[in-house]
Protein backbone atom coordinates (compact mmCIF):
# COMPACT_ATOMS: atom_id res chain seq x y z
CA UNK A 1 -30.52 -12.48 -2.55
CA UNK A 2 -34.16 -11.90 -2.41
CA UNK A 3 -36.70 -12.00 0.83
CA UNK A 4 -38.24 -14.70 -1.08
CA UNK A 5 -35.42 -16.34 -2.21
CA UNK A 6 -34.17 -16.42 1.61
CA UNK A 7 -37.71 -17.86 2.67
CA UNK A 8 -36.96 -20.46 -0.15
CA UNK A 9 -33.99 -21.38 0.86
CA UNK A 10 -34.97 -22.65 4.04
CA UNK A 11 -38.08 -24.41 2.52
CA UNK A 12 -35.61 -26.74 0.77
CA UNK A 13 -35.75 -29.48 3.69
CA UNK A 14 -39.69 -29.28 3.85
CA UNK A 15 -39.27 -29.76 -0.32
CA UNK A 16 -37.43 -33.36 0.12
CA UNK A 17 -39.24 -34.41 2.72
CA UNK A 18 -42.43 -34.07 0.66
CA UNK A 19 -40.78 -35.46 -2.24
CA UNK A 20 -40.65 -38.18 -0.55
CA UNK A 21 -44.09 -39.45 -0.18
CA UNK A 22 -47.11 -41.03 -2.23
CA UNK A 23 -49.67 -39.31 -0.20
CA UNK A 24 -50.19 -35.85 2.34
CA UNK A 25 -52.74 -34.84 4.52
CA UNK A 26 -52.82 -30.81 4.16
CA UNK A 27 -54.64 -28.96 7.07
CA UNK A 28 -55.16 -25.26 7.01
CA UNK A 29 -56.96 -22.15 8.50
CA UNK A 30 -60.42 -21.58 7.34
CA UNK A 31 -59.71 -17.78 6.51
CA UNK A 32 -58.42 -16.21 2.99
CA UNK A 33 -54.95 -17.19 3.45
CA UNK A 34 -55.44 -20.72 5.04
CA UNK A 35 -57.41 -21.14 2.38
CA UNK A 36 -55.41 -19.57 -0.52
CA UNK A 37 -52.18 -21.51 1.04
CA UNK A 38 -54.60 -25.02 0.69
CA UNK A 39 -55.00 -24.11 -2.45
CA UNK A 40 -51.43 -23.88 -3.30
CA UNK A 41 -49.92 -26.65 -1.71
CA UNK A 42 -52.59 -28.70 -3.46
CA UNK A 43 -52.06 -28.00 -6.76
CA UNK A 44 -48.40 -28.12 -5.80
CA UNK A 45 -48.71 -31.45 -4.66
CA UNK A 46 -51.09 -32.63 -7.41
CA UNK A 47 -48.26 -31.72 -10.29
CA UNK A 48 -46.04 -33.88 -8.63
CA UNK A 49 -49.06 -36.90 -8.91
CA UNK A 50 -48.62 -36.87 -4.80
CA UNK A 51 -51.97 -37.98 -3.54
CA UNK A 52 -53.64 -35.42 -0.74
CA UNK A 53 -56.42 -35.06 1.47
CA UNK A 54 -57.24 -31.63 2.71
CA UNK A 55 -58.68 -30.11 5.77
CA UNK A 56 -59.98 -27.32 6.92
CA UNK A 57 -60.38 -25.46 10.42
CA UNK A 58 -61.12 -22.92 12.64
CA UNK A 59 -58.72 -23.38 14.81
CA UNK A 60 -55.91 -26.10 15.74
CA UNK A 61 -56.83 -27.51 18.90
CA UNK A 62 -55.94 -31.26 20.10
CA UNK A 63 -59.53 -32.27 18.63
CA UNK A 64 -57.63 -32.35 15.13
CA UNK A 65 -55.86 -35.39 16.77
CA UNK A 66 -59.16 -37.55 16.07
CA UNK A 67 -59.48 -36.57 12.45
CA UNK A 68 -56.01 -37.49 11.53
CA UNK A 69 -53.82 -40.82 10.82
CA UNK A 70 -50.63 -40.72 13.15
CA UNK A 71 -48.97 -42.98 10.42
CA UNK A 72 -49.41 -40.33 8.01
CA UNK A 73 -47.23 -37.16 7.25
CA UNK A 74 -49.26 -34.43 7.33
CA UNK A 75 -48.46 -30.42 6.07
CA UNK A 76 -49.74 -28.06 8.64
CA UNK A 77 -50.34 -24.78 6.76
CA UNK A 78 -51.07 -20.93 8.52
CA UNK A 79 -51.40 -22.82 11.96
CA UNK A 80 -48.79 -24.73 14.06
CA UNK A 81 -46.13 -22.88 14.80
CA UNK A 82 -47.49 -21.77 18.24
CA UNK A 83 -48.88 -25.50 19.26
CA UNK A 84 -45.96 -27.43 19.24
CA UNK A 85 -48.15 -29.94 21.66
CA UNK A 86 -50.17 -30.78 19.05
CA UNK A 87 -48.28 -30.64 15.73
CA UNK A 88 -44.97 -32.82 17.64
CA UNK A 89 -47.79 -35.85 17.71
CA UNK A 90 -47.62 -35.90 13.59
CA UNK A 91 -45.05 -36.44 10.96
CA UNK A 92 -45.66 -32.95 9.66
CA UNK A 93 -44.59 -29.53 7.70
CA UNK A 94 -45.43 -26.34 9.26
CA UNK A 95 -45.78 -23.58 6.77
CA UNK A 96 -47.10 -20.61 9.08
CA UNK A 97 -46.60 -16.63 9.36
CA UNK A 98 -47.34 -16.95 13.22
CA UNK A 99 -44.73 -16.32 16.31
CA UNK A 100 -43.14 -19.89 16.81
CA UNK A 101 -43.25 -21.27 20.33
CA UNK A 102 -42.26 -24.00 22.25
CA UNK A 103 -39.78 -27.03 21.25
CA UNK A 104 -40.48 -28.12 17.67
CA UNK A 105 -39.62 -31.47 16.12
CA UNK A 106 -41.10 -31.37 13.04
CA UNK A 107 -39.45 -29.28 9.88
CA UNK A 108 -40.76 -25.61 10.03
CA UNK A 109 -40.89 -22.93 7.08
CA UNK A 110 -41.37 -19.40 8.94
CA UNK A 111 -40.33 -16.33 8.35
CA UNK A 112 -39.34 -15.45 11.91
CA UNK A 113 -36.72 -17.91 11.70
CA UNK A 114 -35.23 -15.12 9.21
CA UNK A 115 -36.14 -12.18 11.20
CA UNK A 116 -39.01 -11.25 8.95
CA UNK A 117 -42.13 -9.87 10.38
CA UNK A 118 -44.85 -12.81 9.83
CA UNK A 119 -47.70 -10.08 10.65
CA UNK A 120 -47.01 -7.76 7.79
CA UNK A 121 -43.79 -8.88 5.29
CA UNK A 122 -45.10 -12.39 4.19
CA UNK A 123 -48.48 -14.77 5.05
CA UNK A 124 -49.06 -18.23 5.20
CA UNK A 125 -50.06 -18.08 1.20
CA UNK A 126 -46.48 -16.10 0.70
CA UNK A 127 -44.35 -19.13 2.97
CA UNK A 128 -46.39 -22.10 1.29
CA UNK A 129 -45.67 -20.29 -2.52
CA UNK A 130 -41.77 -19.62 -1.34
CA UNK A 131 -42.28 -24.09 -0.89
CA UNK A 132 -44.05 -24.22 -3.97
CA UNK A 133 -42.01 -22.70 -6.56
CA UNK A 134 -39.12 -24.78 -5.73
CA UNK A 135 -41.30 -27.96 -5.64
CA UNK A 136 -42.06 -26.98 -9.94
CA UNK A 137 -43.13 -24.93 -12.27
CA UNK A 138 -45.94 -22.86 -10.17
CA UNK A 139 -45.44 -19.48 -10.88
CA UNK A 140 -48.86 -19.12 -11.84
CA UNK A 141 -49.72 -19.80 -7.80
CA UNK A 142 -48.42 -16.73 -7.36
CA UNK A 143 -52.02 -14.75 -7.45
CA UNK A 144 -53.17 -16.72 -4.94
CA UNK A 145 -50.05 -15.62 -2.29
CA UNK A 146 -50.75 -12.20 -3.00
CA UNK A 147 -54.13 -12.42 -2.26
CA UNK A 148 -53.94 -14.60 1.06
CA UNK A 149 -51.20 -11.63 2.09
CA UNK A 150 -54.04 -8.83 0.91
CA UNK A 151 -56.60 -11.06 3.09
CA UNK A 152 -54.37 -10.89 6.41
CA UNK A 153 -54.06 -7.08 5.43
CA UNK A 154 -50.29 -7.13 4.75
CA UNK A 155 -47.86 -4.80 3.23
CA UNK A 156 -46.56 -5.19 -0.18
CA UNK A 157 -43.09 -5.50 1.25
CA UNK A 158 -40.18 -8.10 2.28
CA UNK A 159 -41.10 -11.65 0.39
CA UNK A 160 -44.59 -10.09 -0.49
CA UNK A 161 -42.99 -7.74 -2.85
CA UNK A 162 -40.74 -9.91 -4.02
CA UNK A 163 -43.73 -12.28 -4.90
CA UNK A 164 -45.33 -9.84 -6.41
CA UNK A 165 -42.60 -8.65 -8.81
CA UNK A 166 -42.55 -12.47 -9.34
CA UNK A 167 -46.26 -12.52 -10.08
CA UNK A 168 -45.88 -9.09 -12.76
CA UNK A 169 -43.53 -10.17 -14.67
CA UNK A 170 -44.65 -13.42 -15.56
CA UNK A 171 -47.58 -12.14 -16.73
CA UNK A 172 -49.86 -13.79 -13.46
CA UNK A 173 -50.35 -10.23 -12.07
CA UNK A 174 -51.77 -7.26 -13.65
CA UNK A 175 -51.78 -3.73 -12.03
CA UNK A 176 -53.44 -0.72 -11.98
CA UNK A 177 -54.46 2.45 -10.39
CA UNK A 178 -58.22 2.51 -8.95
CA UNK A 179 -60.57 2.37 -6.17
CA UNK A 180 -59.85 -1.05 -4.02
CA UNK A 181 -63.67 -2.11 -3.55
CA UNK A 182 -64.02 -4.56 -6.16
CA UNK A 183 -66.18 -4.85 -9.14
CA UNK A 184 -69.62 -4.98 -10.15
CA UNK A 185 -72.98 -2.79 -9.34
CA UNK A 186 -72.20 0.83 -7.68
CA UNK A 187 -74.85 0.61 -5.15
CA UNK A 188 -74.29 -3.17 -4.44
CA UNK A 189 -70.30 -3.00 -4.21
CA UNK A 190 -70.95 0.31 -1.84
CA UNK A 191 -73.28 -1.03 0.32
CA UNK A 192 -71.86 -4.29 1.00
CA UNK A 193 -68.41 -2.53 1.77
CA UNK A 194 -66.69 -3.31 5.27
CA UNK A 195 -62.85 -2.67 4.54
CA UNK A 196 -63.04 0.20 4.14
CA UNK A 197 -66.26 1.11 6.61
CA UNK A 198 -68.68 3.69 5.34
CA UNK A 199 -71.26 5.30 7.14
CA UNK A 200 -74.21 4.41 4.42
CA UNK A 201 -72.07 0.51 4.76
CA UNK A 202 -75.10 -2.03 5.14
CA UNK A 203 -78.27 0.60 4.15
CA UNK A 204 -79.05 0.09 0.14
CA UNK A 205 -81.03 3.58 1.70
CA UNK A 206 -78.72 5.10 1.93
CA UNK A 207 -76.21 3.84 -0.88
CA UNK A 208 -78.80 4.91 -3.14
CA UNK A 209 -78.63 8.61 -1.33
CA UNK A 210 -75.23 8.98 -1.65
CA UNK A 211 -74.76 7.52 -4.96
CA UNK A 212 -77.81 10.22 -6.52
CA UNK A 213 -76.14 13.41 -4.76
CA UNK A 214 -73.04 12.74 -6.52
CA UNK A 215 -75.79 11.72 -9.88
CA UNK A 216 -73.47 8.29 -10.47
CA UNK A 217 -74.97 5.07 -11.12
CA UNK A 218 -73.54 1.81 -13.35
CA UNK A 219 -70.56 -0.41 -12.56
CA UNK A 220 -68.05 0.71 -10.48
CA UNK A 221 -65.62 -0.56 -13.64
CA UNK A 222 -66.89 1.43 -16.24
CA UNK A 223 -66.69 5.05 -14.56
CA UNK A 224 -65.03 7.46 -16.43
CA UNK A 225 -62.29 9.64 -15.05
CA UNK A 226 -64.01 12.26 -13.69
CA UNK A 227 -66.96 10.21 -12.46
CA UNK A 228 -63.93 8.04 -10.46
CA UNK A 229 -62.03 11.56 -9.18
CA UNK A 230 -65.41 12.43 -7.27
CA UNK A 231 -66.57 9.08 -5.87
CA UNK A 232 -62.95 8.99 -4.71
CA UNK A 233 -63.07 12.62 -3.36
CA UNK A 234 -66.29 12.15 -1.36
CA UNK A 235 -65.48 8.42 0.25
CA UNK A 236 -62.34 9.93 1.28
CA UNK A 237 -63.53 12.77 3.02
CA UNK A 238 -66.22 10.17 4.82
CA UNK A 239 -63.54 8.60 5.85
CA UNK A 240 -61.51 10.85 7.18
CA UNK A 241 -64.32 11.66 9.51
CA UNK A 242 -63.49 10.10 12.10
CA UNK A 243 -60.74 6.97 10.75
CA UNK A 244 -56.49 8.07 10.55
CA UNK A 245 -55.05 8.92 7.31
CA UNK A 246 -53.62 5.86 6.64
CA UNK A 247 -57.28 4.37 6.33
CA UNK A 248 -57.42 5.33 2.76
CA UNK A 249 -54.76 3.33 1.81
CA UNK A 250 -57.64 0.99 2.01
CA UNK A 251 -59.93 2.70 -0.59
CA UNK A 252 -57.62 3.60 -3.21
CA UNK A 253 -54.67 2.54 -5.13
CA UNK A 254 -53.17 -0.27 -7.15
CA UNK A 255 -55.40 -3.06 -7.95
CA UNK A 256 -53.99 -6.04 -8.82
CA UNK A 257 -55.94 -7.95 -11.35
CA UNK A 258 -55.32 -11.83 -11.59
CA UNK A 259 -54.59 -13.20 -14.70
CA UNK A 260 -54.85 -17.09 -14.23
CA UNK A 261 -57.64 -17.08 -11.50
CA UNK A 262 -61.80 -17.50 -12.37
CA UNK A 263 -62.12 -14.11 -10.41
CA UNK A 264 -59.79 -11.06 -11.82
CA UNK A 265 -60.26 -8.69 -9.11
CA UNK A 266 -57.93 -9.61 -5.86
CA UNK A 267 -60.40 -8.02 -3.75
CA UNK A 268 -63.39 -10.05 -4.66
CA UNK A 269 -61.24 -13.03 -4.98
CA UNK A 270 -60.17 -12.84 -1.45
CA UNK A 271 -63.67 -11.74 0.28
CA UNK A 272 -65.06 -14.52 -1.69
CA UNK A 273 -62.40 -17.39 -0.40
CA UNK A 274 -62.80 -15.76 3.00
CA UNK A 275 -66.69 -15.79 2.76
CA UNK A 276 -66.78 -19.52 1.73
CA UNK A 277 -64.50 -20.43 4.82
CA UNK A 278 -66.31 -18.49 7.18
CA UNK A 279 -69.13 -19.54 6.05
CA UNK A 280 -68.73 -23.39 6.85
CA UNK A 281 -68.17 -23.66 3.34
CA UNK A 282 -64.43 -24.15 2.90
CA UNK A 283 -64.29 -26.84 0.28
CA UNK A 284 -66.23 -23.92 -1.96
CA UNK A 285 -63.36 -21.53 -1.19
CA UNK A 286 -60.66 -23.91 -1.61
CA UNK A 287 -62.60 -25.39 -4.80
CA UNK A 288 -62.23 -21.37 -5.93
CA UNK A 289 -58.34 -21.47 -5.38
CA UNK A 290 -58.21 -24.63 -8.00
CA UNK A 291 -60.13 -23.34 -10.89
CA UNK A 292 -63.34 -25.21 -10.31
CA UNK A 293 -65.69 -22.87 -12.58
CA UNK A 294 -68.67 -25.34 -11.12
CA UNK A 295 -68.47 -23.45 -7.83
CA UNK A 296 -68.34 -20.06 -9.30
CA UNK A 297 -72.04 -19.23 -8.48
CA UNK A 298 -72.71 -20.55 -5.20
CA UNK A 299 -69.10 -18.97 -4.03
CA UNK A 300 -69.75 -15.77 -4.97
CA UNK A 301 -73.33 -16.13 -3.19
CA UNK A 302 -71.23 -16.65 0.07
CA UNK A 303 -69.56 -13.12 -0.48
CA UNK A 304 -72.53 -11.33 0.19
CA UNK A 305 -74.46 -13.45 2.83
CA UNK A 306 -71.71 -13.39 4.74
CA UNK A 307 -71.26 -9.30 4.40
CA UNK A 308 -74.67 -9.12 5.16
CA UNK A 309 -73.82 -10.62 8.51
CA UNK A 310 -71.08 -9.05 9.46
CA UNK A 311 -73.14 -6.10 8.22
CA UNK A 312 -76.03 -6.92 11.02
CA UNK A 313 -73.49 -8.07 13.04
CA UNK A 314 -71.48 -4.97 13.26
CA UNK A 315 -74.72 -2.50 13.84
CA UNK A 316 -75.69 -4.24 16.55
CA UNK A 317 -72.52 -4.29 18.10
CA UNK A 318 -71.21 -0.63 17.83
CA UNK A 319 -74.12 0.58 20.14
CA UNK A 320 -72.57 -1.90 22.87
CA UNK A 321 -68.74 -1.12 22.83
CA UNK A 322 -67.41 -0.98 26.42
CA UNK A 323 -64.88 0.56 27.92
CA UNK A 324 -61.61 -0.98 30.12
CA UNK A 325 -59.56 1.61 29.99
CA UNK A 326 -56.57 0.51 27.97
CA UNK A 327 -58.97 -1.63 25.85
CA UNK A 328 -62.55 -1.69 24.40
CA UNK A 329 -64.63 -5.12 24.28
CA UNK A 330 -67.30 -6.28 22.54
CA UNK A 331 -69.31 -9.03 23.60
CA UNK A 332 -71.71 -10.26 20.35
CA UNK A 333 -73.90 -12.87 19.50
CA UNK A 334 -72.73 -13.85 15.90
CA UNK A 335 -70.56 -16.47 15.31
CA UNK A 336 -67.71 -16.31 13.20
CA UNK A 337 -67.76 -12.30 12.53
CA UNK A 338 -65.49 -11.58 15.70
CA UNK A 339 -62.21 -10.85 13.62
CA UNK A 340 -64.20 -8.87 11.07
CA UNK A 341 -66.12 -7.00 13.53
CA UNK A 342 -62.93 -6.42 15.37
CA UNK A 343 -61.05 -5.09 12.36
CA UNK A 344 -63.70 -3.11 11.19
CA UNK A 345 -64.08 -1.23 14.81
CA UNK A 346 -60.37 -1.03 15.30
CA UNK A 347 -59.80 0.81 11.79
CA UNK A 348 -63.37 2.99 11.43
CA UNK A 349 -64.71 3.60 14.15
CA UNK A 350 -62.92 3.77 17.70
CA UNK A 351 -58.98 3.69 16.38
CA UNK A 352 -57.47 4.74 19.85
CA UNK A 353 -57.36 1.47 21.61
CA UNK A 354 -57.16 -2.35 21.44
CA UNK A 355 -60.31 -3.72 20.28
CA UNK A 356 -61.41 -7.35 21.52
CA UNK A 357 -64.83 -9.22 20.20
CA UNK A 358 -65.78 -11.89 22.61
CA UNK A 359 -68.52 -14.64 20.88
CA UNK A 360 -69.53 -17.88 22.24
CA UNK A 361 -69.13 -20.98 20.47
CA UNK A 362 -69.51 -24.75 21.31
CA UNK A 363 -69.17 -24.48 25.39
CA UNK A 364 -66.23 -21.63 24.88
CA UNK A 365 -65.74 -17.59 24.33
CA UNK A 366 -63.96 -17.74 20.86
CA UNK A 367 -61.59 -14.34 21.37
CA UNK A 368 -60.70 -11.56 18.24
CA UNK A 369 -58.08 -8.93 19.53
CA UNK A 370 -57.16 -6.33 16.94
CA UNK A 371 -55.05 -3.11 17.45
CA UNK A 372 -53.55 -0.28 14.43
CA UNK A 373 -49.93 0.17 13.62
CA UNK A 374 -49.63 3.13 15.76
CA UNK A 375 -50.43 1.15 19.20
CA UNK A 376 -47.68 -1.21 17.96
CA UNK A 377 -45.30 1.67 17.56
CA UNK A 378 -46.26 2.66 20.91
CA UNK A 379 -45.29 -0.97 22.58
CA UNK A 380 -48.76 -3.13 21.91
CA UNK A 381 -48.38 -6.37 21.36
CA UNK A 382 -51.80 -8.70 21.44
CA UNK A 383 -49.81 -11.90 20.60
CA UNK A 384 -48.02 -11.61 24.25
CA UNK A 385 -51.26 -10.34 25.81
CA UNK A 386 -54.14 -12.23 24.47
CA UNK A 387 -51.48 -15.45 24.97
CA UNK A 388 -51.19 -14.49 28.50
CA UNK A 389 -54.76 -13.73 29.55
CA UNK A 390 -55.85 -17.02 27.79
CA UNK A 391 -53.30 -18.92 29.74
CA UNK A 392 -54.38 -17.41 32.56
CA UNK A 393 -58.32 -18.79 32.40
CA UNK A 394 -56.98 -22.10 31.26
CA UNK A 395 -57.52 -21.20 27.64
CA UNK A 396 -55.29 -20.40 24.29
CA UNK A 397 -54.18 -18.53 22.08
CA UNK A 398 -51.79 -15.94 20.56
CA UNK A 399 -50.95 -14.56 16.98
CA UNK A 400 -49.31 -11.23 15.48
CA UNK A 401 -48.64 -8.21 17.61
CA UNK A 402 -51.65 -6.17 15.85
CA UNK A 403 -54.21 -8.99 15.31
CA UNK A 404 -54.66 -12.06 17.69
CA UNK A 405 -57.33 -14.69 18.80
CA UNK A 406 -57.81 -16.92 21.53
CA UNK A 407 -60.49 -19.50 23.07
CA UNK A 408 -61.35 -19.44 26.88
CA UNK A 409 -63.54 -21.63 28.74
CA UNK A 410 -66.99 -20.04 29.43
CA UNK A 411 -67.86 -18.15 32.33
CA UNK A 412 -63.72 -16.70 32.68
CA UNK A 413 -64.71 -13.70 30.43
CA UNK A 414 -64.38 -10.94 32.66
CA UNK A 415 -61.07 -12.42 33.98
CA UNK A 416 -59.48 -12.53 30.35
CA UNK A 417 -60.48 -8.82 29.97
CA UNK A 418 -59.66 -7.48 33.04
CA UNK A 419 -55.94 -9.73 32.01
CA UNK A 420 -55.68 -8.12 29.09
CA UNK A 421 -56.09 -4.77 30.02
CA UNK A 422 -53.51 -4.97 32.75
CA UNK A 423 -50.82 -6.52 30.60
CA UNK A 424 -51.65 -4.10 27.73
CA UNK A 425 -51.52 -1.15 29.74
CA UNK A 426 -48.48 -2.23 31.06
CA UNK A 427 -46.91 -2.80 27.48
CA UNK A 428 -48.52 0.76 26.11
CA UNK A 429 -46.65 2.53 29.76
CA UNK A 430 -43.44 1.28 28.69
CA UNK A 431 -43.45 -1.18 31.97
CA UNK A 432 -43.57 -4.21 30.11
């Protein structure tokens, strides 16, 4: 039996219990694969003629309480799993990728409860489509899985593979072998590039530079073979600068194209859904995820402000990384660029140690902790440690072992890093 058929299998509770109503509430994370898992449960839902209302957040604290009916059922999705507190109050489904914690009432679709790796094998998109394609026909959702999996930087492996198969051979995934930076305008698509991090990232300057010493101009699309081979050859070897090896598996390989969805390319599909939700503007995102051409223009507007910001965001900030010793912090201005600015820092530019971005937002330090694959090898693990240094400060928070978030009260900053860096240098000495 398959990953996904396993993750399936347990869904089949969660299935009859939605079966069972005339109308949902759906709320869900306000990044690419909140959104992307909105999206499918929706259109799940809607094929069935079940009436829904959707919401979308930053975060599940007990303010959601306000905003929702206790006398309705309600489908949690990519959230819930660590808040038991909160989601027990509700007659809910929790489809989420996320460590569970605490005593759960409600029915739960995880894929921990299998002994799959949430942070890597399978996202919230991949657990809501394993729901979905048992709930109908709604294979063609399948797109829209893979790219909530490519927007929490997954692997193609476990229940994302077999998704993926899924997705090929019915003809709702296409694939092929190219650079991963999406489509359009060289010197736009170049310049507005954060995953992968160049050094011209953010200056059309110097783009343009880079693009006229190699003499290549046009759509990224329409380059010829050789044309590709030495773009490719000269963003590697920027890369490789000063970023691990395994940072050009962002840059180049397979592509997946999406055959049912308004935009083809996964990777502008994604950073456009993400941009929208980031952007306060996650009815546009989710809007994207259900065909609605109207929204087209103003969505794909979002992609670039919001690169721009995280853009302006992230030169600002890499002239003020500190130092802990067995982390490095950021404290920044912007809102809503911490886990992008975190990402970017942790992959391009400093990979050695933990990176957390520290913003403020509404009365409270809003938390991004990323680390790389070989800090996990080496016994990191920010879900335990970010968990623990919120709790400590009388704050929240948790995650994966390589990417986590949290939100402290203000002015208990320097006691959430200091923490941190004693649990994490406990966990990378072995002593944890």
């Amino acid at each position: 039996m398959s990953k996904l058929a396993e993750l399936s299998g347990i869904a089949k509770p969660a299935a009859e219990k939605i079966k069972e109503h005339k109308f949902i509430r759906v709320v869900s994370h306000h990044d690419a694969d909140g959104i992307t898992a909105c999206g499918i449960i929706c259109q799940a839902l809607q094929r069935l003629n079940i009436n829904f209302q959707a919401t979308i957040i930053s975060n599940l604290d007990h303010s959601i309480i306000d905003k929702l009916d206790p006398s309705e059922p309600v489908i949690f999705c990519d959230m819930g799993s660590g808040h038991p507190d909160i989601v027990n109050m509700f007659d809910a489904v929790i489809l989420d990728h996320h460590v569970p914690h605490g005593e759960h009432k409600n029915i739960q679709v995880n894929p921990h409860m299998l002994g799959l790796d949430g942070a890597i094998e399978v996202s919230a998109s991949g657990v809501t489509y394993s729901l979905a394609r048992i709930l109908g026909d709604n294979v063609d959702l399948a797109g829209l899985a893979i790219s909530g999996a490519i927007g929490d930087k997954q692997k193609m492996i476990g229940p994302n593979k077999d998704i993926l198969d899924e997705a090929i051979k019915s003809g709702v995934i296409s694939v092929e072998k190219g650079l991963k930076l999406g489509r359009g305008d060289l010197d736009k698509v170049l310049e507005y590039s954060i995953d992968p991090y160049f050094d011209f990232s953010g200056s059309h300057k110097d783009t343009v530079k880079f693009l006229s010493e190699l003499q290549l101009s046009g759509k990224i699309e329409t380059l010829n073979g050789e044309d590709l081979k030495r773009l490719s050859s000269a963003l590697s070897q920027m890369l490789l600068k000063r970023s691990p090896p395994d940072s050009l598996e962002a840059l180049f390989g397979d592509v997946y194209l999406l055959n049912k969805e308004l935009i083809k390319d996964i990777y502008d599909f994604t950073n456009t859904v993400n941009s929208c939700g980031k952007m306060d503007e996650p009815a546009l995102g989710l809007s994207i995820c259900l065909r609605d051409e109207s929204a087209m223009a103003q969505a794909e507007s979002k992609r670039f402000d919001y690169s721009r910001q995280i853009l302006d965001a992230l030169s600002d900030a890499i002239g003020r990384i500190k130092d802990m010793g067995s982390l490095r912090y950021i404290d920044i201005e912007s809102s809503d660029v911490t886990g992008a600015i975190a990402s970017t820092v942790i992959r391009y530019v400093m990979t050695d140690k933990p990176v957390i971005v520290l913003n403020r937002e509404n009365g409270k330090i809003k938390i991004s902790a990323r680390g790389t694959a070989e800090l996990i090898r080496n016994g990191l693990d920010l879900s335990v440690a970010v968990r623990e240094g919120a709790k400590a400060v009388g704050g929240n928070g948790g995650g994966h072992n390589i990417a986590s978030g949290a939100s402290i009260p203000a002015g208990q900053e320097l006691e959430f890093l200091n923490a941190v860096n004693r649990i994490v240098r406990g966990q990378l000495s072995g002593k944890v």
